[in-house]
N, C-alpha and C. Protein backbone atom coordinates (compact mmCIF):
# COMPACT_ATOMS: atom_id res chain seq x y z
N UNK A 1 -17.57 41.51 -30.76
CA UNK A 1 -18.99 41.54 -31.11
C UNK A 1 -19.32 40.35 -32.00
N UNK A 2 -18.55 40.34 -33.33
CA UNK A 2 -18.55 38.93 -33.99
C UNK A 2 -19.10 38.01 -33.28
N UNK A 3 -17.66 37.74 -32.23
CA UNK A 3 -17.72 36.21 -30.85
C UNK A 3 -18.95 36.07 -30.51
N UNK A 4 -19.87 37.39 -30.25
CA UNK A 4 -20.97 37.22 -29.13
C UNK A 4 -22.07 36.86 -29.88
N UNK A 5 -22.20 37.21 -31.19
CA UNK A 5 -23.25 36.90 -32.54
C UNK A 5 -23.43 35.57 -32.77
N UNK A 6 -21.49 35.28 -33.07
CA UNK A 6 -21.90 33.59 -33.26
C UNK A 6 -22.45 33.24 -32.24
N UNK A 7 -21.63 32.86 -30.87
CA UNK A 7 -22.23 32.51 -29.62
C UNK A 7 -24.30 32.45 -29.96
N UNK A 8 -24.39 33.67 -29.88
CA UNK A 8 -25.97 33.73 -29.92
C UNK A 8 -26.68 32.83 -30.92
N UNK A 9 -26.24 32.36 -31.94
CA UNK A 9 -26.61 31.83 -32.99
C UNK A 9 -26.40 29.95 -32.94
N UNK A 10 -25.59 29.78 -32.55
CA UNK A 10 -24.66 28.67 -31.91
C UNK A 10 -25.86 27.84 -31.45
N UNK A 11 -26.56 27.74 -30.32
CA UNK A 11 -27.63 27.20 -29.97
C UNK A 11 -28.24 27.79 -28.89
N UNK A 12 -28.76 26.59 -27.45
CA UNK A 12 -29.32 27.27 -26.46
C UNK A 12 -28.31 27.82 -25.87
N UNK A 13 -27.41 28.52 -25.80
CA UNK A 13 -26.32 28.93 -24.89
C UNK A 13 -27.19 30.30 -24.23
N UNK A 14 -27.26 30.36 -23.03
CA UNK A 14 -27.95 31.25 -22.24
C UNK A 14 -26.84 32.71 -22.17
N UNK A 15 -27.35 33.74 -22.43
CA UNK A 15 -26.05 34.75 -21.82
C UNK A 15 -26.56 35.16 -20.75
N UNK A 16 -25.53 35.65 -19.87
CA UNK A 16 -25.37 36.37 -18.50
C UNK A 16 -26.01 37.75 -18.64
N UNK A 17 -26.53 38.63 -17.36
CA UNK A 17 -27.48 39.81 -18.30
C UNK A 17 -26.15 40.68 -18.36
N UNK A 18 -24.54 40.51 -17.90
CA UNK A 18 -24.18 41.14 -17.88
C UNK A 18 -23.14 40.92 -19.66
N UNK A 19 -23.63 39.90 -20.03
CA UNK A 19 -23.05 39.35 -21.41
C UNK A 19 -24.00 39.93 -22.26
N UNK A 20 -25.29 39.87 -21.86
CA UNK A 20 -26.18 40.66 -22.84
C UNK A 20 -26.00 42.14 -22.67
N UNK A 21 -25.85 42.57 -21.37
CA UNK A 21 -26.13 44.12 -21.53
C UNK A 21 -24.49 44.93 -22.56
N UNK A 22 -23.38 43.93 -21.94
CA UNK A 22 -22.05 44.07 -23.07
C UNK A 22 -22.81 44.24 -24.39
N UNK A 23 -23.60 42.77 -25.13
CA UNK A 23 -23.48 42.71 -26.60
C UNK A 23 -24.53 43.61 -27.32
N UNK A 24 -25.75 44.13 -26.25
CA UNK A 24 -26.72 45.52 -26.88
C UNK A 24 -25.20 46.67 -26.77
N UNK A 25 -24.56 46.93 -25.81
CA UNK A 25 -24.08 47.89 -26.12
C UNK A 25 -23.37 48.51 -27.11
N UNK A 26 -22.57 46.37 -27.59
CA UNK A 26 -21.47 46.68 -28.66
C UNK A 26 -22.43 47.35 -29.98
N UNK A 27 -23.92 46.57 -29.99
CA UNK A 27 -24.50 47.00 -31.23
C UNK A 27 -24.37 48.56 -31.37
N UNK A 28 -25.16 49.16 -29.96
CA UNK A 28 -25.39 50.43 -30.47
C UNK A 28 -24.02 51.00 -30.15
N UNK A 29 -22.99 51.18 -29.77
CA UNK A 29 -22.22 51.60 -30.75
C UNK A 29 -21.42 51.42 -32.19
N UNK A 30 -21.90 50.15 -32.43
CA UNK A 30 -21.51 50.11 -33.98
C UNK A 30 -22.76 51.00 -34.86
N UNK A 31 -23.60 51.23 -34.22
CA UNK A 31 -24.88 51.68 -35.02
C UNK A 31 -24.34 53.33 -35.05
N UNK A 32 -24.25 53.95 -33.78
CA UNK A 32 -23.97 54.80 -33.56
C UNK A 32 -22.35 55.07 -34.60
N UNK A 33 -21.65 54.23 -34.48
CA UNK A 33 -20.45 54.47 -35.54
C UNK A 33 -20.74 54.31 -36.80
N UNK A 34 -21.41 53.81 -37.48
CA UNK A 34 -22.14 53.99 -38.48
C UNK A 34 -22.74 55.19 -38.86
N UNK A 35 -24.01 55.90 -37.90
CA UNK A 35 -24.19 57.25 -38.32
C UNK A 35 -23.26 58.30 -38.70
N UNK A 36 -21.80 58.30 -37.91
CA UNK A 36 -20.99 59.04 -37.72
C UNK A 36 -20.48 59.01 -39.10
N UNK A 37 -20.09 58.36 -39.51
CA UNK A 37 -19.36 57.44 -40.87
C UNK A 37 -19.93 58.21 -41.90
N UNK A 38 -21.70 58.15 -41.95
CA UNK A 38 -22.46 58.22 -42.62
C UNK A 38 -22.79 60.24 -42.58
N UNK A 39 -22.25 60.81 -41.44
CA UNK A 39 -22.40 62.15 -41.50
C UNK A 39 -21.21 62.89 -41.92
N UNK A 40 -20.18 62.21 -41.44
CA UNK A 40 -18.84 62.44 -42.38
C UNK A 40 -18.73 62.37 -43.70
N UNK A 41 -19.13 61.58 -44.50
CA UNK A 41 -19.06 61.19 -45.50
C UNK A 41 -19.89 62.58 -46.38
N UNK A 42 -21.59 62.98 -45.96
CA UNK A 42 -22.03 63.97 -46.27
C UNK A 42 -21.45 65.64 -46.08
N UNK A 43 -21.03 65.54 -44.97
CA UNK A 43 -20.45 66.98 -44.89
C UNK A 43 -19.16 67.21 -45.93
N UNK A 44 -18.71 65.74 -46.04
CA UNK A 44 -17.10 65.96 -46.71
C UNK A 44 -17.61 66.42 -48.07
N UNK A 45 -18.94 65.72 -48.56
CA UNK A 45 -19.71 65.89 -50.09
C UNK A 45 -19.76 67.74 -49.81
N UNK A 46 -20.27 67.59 -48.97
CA UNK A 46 -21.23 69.18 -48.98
C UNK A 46 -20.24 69.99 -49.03
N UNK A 47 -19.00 70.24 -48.42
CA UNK A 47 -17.73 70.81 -48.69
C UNK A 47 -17.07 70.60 -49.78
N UNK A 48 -17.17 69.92 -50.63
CA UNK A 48 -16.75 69.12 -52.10
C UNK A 48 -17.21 70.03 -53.06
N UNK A 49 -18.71 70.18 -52.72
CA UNK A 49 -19.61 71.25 -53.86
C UNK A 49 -19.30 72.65 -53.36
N UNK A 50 -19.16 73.28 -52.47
CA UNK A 50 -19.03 74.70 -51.98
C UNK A 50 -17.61 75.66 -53.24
């Protein structure tokens, strides 16, 4: 995902739609791994106080 960021940033480098539809996906699952992270973290709290 990194690779594909710089790439994008880099200049006119055109991506393939099948290079783009890869680098939306990597996002939303880092986004999506993020929530997860972020609901773990609360339940582990909420079990902490019980």
């Amino acid at each position: 995902v990194q690779w594909m960021e710089e790439r994008l940033k880099a200049s006119d480098i055109q991506l393939s739609d099948s290079e783009l539809r890869l680098f939306r996906r990597c996002q939303n699952l880092q986004t999506v791994l993020q929530e997860k992270d972020e609901l773990i973290a609360t339940l582990e709290q909420q079990l902490e106080e019980q």
